[in-house]
N, C-alpha and C. Protein backbone atom coordinates (compact mmCIF):
# COMPACT_ATOMS: atom_id res chain seq x y z
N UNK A 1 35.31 -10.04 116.79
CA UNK A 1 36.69 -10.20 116.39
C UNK A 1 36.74 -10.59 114.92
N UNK A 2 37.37 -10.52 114.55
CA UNK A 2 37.84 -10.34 112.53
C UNK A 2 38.41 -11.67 112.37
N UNK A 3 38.26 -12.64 112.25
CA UNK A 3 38.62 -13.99 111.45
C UNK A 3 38.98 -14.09 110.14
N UNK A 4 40.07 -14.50 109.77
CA UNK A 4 40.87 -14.27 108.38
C UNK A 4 41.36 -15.63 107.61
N UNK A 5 40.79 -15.89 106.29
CA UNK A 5 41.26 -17.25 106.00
C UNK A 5 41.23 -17.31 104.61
N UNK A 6 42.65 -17.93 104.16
CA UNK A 6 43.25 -17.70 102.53
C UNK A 6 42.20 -18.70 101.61
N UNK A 7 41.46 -18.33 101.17
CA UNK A 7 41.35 -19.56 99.95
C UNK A 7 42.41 -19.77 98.55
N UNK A 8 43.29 -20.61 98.65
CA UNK A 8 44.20 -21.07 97.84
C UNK A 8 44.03 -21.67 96.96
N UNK A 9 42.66 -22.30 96.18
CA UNK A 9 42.38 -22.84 95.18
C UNK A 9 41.97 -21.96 94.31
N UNK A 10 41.19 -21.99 93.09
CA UNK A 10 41.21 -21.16 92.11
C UNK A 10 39.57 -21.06 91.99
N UNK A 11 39.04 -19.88 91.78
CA UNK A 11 39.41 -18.52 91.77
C UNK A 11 39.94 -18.42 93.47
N UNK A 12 41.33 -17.58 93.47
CA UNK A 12 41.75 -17.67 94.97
C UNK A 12 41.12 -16.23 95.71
N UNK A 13 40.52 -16.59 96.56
CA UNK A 13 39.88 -15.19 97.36
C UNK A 13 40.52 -15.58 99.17
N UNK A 14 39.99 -14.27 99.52
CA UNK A 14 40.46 -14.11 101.08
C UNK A 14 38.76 -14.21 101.78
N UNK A 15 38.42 -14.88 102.83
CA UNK A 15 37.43 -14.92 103.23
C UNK A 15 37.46 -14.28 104.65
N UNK A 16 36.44 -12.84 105.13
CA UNK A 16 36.54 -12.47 105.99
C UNK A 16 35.47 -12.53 106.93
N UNK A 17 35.24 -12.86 108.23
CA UNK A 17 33.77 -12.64 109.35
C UNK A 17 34.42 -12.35 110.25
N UNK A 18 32.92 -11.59 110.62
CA UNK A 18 33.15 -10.72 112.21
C UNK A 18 32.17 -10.43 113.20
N UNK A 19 31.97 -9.79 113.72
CA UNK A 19 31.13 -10.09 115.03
C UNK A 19 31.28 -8.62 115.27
N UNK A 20 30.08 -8.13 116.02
CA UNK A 20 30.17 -6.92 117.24
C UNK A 20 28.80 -6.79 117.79
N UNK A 21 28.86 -6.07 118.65
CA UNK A 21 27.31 -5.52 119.26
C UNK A 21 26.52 -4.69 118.97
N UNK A 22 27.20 -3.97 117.47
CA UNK A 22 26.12 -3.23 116.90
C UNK A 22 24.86 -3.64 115.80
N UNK A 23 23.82 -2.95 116.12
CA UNK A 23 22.63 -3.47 114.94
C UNK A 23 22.59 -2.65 114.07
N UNK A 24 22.13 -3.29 113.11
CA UNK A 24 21.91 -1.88 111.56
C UNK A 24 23.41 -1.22 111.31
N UNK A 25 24.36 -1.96 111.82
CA UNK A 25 25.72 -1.69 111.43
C UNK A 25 25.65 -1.50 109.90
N UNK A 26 26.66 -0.60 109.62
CA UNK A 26 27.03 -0.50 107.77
C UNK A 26 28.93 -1.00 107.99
N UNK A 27 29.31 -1.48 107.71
CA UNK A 27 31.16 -2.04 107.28
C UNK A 27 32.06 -1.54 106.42
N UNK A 28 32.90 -1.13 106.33
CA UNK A 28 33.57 -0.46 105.81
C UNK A 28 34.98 -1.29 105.78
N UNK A 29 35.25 -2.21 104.40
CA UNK A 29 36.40 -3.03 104.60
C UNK A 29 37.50 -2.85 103.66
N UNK A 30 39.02 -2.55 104.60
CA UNK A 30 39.84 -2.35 103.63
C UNK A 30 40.88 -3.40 104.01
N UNK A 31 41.62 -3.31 102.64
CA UNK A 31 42.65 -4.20 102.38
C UNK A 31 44.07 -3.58 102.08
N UNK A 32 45.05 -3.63 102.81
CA UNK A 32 46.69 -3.90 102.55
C UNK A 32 47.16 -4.88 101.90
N UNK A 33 47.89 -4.81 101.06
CA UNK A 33 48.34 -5.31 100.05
C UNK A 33 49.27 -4.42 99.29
N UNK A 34 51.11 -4.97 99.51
CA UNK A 34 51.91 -4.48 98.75
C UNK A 34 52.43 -2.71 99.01
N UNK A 35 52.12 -2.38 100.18
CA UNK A 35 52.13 -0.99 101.14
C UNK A 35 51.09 -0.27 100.65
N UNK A 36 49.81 -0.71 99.90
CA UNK A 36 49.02 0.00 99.41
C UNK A 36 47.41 -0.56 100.55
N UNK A 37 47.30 0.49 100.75
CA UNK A 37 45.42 0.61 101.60
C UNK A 37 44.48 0.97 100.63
N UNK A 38 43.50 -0.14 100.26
CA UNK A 38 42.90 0.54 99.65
C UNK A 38 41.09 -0.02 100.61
N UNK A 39 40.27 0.57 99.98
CA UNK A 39 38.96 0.38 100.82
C UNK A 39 37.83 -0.45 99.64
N UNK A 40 37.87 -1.60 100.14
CA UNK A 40 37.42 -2.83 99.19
C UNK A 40 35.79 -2.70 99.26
N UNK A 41 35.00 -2.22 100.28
CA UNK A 41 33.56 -2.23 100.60
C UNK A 41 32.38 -2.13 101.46
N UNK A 42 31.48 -1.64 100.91
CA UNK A 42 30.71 -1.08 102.15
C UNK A 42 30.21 -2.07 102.33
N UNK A 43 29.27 -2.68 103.42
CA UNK A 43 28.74 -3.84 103.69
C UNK A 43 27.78 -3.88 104.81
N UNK A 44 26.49 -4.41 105.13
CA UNK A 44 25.97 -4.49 105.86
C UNK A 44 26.02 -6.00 106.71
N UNK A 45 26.72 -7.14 105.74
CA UNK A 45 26.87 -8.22 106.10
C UNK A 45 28.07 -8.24 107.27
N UNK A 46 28.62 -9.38 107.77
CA UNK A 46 29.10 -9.70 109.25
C UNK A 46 30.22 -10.54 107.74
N UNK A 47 30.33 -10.92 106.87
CA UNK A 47 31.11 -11.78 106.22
C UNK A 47 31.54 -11.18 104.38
N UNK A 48 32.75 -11.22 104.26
CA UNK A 48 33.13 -10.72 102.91
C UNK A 48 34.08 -11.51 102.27
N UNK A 49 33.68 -11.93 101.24
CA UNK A 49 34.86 -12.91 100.57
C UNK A 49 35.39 -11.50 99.31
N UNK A 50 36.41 -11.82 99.44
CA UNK A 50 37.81 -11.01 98.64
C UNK A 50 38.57 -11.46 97.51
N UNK A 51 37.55 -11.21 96.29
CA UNK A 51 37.96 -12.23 95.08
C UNK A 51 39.28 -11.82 94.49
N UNK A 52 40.89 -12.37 94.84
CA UNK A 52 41.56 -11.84 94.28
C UNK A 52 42.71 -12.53 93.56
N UNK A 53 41.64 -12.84 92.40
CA UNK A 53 42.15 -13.74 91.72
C UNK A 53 42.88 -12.94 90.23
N UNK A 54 42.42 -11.56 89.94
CA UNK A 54 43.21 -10.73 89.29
C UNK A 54 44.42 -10.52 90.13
N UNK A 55 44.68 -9.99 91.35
CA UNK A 55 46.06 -9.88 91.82
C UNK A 55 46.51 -11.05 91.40
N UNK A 56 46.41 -12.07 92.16
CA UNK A 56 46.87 -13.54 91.20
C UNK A 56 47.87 -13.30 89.79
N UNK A 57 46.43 -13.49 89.20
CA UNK A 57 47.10 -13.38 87.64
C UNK A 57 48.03 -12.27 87.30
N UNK A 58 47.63 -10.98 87.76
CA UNK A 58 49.64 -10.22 87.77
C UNK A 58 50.38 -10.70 88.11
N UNK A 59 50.49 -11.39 89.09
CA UNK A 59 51.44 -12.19 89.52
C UNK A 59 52.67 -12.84 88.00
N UNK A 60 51.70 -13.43 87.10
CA UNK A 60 52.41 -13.81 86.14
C UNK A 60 52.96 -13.13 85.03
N UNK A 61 52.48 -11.89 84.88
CA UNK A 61 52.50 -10.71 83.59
C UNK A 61 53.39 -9.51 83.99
N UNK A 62 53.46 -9.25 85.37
CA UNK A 62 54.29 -7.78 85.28
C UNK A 62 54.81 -7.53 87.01
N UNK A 63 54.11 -8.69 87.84
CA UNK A 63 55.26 -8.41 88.83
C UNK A 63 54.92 -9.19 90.24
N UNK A 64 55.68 -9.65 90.91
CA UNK A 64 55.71 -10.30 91.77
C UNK A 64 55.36 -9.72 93.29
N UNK A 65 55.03 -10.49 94.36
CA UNK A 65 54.28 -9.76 95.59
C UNK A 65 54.38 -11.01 96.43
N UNK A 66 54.58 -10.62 97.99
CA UNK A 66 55.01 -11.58 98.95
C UNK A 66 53.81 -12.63 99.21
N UNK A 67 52.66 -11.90 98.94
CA UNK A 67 51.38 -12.56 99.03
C UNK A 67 50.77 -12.69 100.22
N UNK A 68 51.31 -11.15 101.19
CA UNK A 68 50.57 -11.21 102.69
C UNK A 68 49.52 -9.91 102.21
N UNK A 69 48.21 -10.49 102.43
CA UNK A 69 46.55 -9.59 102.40
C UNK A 69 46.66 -9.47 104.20
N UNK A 70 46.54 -8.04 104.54
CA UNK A 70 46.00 -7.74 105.61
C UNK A 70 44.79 -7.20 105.59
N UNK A 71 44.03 -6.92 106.48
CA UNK A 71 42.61 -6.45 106.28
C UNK A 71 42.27 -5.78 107.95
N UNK A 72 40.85 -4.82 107.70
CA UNK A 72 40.53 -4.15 109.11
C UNK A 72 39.16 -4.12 108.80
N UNK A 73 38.15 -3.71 109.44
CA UNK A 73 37.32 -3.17 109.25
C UNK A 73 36.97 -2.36 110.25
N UNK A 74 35.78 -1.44 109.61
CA UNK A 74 35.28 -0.22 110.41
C UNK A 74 33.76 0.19 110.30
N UNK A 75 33.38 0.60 111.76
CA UNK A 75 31.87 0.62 111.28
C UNK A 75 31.65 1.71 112.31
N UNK A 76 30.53 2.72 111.81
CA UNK A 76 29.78 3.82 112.32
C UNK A 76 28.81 3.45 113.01
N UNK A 77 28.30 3.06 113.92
CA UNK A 77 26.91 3.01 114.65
C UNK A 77 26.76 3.60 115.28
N UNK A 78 26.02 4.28 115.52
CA UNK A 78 25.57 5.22 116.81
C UNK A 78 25.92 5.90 117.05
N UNK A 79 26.86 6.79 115.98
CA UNK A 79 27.57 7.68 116.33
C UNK A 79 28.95 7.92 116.59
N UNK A 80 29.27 6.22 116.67
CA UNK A 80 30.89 5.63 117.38
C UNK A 80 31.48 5.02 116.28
N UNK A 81 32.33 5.56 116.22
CA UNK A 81 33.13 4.90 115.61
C UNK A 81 34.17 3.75 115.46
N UNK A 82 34.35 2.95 115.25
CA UNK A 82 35.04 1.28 115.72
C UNK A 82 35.93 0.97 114.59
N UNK A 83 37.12 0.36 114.66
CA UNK A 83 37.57 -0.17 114.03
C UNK A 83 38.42 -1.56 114.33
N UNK A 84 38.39 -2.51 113.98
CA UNK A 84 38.54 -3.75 114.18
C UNK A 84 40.56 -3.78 114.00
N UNK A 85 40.95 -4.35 114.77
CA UNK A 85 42.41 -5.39 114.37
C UNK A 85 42.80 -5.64 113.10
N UNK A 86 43.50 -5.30 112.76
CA UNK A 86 44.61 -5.52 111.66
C UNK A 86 44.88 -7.07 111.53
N UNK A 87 44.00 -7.92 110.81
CA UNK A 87 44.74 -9.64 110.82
C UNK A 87 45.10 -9.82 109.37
N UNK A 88 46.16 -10.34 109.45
CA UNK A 88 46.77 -10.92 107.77
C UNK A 88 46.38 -12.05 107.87
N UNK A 89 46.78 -12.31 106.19
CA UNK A 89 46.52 -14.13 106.01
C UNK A 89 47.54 -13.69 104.75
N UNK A 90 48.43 -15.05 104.46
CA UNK A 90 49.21 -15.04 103.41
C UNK A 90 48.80 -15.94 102.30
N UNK A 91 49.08 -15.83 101.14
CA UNK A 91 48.33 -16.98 99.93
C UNK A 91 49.54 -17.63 99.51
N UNK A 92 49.16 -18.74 99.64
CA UNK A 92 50.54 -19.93 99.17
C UNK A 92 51.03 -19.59 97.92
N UNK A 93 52.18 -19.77 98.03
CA UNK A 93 53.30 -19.52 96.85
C UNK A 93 53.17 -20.37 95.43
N UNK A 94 53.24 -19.90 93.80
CA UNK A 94 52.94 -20.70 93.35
C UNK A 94 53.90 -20.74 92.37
N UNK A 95 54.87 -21.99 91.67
CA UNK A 95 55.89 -22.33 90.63
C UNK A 95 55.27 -23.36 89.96
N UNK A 96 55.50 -22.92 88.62
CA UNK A 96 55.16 -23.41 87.16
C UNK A 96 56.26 -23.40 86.98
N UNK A 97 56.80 -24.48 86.43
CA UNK A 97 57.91 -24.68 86.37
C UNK A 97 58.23 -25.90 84.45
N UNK A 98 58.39 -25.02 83.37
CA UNK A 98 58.64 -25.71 82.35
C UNK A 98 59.99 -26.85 81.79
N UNK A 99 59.86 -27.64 81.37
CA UNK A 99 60.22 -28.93 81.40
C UNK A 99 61.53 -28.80 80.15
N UNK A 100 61.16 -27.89 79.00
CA UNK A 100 61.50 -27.43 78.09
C UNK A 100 61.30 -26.60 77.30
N UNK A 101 61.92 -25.95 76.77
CA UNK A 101 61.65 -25.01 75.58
C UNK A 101 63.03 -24.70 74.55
N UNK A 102 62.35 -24.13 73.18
CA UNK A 102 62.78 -23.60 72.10
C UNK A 102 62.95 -22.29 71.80
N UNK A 103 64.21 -21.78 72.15
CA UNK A 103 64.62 -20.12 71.77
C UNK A 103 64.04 -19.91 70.16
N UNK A 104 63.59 -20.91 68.96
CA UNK A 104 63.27 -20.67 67.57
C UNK A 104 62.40 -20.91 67.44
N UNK A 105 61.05 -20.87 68.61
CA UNK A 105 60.00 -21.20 68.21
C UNK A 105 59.08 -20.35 68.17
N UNK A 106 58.02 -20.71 67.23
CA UNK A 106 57.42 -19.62 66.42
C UNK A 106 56.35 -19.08 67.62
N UNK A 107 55.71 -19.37 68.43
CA UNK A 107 55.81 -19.34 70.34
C UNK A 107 56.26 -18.48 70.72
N UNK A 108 56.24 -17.34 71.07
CA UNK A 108 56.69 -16.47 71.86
C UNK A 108 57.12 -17.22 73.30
N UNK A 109 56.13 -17.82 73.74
CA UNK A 109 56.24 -17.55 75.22
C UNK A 109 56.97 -19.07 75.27
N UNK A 110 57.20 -19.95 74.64
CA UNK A 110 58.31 -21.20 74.42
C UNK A 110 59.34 -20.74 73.86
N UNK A 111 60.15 -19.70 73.49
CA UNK A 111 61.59 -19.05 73.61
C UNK A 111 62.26 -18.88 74.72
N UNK A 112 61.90 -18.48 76.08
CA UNK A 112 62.32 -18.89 77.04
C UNK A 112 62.04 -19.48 78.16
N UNK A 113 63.38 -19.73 78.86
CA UNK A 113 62.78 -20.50 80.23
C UNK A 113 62.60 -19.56 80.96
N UNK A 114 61.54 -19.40 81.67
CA UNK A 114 60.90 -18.47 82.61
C UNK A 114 60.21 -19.19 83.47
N UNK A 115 60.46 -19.04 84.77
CA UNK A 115 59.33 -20.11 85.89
C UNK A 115 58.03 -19.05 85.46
N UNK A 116 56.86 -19.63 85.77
CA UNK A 116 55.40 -18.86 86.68
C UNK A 116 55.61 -18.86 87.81
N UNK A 117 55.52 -17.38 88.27
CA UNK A 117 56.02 -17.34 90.11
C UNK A 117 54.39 -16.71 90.34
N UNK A 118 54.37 -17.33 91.88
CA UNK A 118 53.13 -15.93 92.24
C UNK A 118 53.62 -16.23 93.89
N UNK A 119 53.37 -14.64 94.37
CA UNK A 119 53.55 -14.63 95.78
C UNK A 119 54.36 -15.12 96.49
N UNK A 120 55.59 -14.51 95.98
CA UNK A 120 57.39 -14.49 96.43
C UNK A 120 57.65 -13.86 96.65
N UNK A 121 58.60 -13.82 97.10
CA UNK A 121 59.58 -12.63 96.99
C UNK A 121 61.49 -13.33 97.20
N UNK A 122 62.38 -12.07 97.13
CA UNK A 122 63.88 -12.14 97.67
C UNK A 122 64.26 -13.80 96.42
N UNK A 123 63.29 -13.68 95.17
CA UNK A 123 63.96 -14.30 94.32
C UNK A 123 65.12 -14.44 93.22
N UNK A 124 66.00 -15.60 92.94
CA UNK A 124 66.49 -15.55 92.06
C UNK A 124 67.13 -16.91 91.01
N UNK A 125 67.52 -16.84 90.19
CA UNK A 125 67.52 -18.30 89.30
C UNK A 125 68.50 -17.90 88.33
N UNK A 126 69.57 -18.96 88.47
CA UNK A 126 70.72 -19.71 88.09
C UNK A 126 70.81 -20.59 87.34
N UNK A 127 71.26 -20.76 86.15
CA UNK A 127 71.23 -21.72 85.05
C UNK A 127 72.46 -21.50 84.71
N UNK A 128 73.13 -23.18 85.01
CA UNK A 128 74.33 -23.65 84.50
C UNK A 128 74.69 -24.12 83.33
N UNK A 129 76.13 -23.91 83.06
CA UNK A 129 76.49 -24.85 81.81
C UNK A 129 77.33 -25.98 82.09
N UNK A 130 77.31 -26.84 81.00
CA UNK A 130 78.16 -28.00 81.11
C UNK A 130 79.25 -28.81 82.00
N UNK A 131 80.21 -27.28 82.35
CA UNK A 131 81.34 -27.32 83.30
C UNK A 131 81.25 -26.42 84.24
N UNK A 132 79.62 -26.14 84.96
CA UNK A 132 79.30 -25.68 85.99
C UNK A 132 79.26 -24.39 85.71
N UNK A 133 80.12 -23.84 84.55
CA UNK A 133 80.07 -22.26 84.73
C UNK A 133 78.76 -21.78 84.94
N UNK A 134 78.37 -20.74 85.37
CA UNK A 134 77.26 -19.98 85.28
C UNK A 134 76.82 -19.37 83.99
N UNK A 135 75.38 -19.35 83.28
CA UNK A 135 75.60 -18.71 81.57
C UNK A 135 74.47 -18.03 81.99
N UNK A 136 73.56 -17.82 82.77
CA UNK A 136 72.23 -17.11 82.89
C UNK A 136 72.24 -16.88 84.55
N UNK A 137 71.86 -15.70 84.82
CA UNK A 137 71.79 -15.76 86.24
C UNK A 137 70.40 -13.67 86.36
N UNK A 138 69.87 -14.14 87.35
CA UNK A 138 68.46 -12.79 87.56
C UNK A 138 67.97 -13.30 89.05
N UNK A 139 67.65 -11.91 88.97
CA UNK A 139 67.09 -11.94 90.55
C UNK A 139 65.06 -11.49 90.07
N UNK A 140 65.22 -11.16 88.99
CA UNK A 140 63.93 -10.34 88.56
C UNK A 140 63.20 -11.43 87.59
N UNK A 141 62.04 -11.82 88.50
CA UNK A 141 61.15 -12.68 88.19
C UNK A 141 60.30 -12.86 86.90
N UNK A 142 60.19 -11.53 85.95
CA UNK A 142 60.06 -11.28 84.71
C UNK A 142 61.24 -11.31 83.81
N UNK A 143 62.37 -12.01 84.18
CA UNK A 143 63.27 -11.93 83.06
C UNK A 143 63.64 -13.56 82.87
N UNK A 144 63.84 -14.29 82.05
CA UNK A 144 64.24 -15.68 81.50
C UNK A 144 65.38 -15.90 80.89
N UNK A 145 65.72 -17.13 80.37
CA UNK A 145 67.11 -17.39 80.23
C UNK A 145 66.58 -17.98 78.40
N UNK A 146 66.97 -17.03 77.49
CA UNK A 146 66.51 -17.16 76.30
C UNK A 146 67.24 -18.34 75.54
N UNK A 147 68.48 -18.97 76.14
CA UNK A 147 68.58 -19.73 75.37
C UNK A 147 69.86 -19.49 74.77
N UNK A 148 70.88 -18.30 74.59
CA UNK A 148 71.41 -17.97 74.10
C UNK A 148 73.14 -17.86 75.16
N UNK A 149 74.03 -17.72 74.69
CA UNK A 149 75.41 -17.56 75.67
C UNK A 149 75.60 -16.20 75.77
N UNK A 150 76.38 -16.13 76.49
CA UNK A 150 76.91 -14.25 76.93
C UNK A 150 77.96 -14.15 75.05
N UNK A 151 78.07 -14.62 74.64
CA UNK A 151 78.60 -14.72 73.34
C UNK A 151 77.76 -14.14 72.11
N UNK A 152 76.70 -14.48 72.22
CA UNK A 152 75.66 -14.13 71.55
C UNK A 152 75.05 -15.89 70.81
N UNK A 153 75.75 -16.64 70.50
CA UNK A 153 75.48 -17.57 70.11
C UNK A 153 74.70 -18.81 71.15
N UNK A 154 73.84 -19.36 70.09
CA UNK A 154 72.91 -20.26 70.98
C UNK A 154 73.67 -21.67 71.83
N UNK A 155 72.87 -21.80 72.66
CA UNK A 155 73.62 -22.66 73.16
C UNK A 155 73.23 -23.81 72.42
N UNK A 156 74.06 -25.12 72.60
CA UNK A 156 73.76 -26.39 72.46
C UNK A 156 73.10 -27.37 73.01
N UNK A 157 71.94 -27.85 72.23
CA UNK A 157 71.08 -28.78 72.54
C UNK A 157 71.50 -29.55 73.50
N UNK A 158 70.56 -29.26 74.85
CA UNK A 158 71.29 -30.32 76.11
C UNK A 158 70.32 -29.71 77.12
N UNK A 159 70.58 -30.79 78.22
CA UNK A 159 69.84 -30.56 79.81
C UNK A 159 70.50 -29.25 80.75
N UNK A 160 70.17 -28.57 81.09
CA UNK A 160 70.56 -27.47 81.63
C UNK A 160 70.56 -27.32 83.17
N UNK A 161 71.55 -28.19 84.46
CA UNK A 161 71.08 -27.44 85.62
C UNK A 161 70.72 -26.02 85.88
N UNK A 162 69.74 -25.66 86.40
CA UNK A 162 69.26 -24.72 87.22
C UNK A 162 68.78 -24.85 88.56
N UNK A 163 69.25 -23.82 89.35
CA UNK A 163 68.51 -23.33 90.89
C UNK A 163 67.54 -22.23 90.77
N UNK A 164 66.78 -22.63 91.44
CA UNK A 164 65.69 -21.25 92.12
C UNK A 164 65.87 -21.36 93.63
N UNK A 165 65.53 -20.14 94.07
CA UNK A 165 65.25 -19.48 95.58
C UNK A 165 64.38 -18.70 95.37
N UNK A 166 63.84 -18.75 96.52
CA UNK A 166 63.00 -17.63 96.95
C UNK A 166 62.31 -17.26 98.04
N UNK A 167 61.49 -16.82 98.56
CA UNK A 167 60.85 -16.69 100.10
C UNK A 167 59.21 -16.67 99.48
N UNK A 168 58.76 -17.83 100.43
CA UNK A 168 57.26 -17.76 100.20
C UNK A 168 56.90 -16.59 101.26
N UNK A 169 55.41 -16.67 101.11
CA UNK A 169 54.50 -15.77 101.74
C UNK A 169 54.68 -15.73 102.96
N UNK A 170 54.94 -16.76 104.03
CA UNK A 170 55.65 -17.15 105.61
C UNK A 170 56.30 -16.68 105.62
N UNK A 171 57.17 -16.47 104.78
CA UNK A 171 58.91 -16.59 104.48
C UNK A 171 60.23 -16.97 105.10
N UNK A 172 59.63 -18.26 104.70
CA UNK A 172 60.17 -19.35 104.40
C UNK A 172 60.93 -19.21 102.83
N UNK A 173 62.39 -19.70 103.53
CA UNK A 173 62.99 -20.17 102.13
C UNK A 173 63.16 -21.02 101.80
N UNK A 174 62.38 -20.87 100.05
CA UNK A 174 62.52 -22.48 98.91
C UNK A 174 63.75 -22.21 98.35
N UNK A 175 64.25 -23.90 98.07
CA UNK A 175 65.35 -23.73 96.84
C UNK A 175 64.90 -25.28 96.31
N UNK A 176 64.76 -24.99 94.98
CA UNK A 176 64.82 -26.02 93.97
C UNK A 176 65.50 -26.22 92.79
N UNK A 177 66.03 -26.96 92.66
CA UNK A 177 67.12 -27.27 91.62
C UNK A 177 66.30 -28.84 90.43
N UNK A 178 66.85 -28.40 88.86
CA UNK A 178 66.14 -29.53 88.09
C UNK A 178 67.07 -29.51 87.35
N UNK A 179 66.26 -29.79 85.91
CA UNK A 179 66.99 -29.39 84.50
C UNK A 179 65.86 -29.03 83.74
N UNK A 180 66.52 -27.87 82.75
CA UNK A 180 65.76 -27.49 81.73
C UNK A 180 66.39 -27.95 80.41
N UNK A 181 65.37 -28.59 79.75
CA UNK A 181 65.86 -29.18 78.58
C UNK A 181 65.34 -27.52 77.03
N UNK A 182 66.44 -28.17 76.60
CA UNK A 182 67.19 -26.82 75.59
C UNK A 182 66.52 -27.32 74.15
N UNK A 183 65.82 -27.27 73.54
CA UNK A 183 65.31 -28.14 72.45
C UNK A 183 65.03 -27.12 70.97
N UNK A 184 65.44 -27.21 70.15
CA UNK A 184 64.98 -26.78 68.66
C UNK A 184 65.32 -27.27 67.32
């Protein structure tokens, strides 16, 4: 049987073992991920760790993912062909969450407020003004709140409520609310 278990610390990998009654088995292990199958490795071992700590790091650069790894494996012996159960494991959800920033700073990436998301989904984030109005609002996890009004002009130095939502990897829904401080 296929045993499935997230490693959530860093470098984050998926750790897989298995069992059967064949000898001189060869393995054949693929991975789902994001509606995509792809076939991760041949193997003669009973155990495969799944270093996927590059998916990870997209996570922060170009796009977001629920963070459920399913996996199967398959093996030829004797002529027979086998293929193992479909088991997922999900990788815990991760928010970086900045304290402050400067739309004039010479910083690219301190011009806006942008969380670090990894392994979400059904997100979005709300940043208020003064008298509650709404001045920034996205559902798309690569876009930030630069700092600026629907006016074009910057806003004024001050604490900023904001909400986030989103659905972790369970999915389960988070909501967290702070302030982002506006500084230049």
């Amino acid at each position: 049987a296929l045993k499935l278990m997230a490693n959530n610390t860093l470098p984050r990998s998926n750790v897989l073992n298995w069992g059967d009654g064949f000898s001189n088995s060869e393995y054949i292990i693929y991975r789902s991920f994001d509606n995509e199958t792809v076939l991760l490795s041949n193997s003669i071992n009973k155990e495969f760790i799944d270093d996927i700590e590059d998916v990870f790091q997209n996570q922060f650069t170009d796009r977001t993912s629920s963070g459920e790894f399913c996996y199967y494996i398959e093996t030829n012996s004797e002529n027979y062909l086998s293929r193992s159960e479909i088991k997922c494991v999900f990788q815990e959800d991760v928010l970086f969450l900045p304290n402050a920033f400067n739309p004039l700073s010479n910083y690219e990436e301190n011009r806006t407020f942008k969380p670090k998301i990894a392994f979400i989904s059904e997100y979005s984030l709300t940043v208020y003004g003064p008298y509650g109005s709404v001045i920034f609002e996205t559902k798309n996890p690569s876009e930030g709140w630069s700092g600026y009004l629907s006016d074009g002009t910057l806003a004024p130095r001050a604490s900023y409520l904001y909400y986030i939502s989103y659905k972790n990897a369970a999915g389960k829904q988070i909501k967290k609310k702070s302030y982002i401080n506006l500084v230049y």
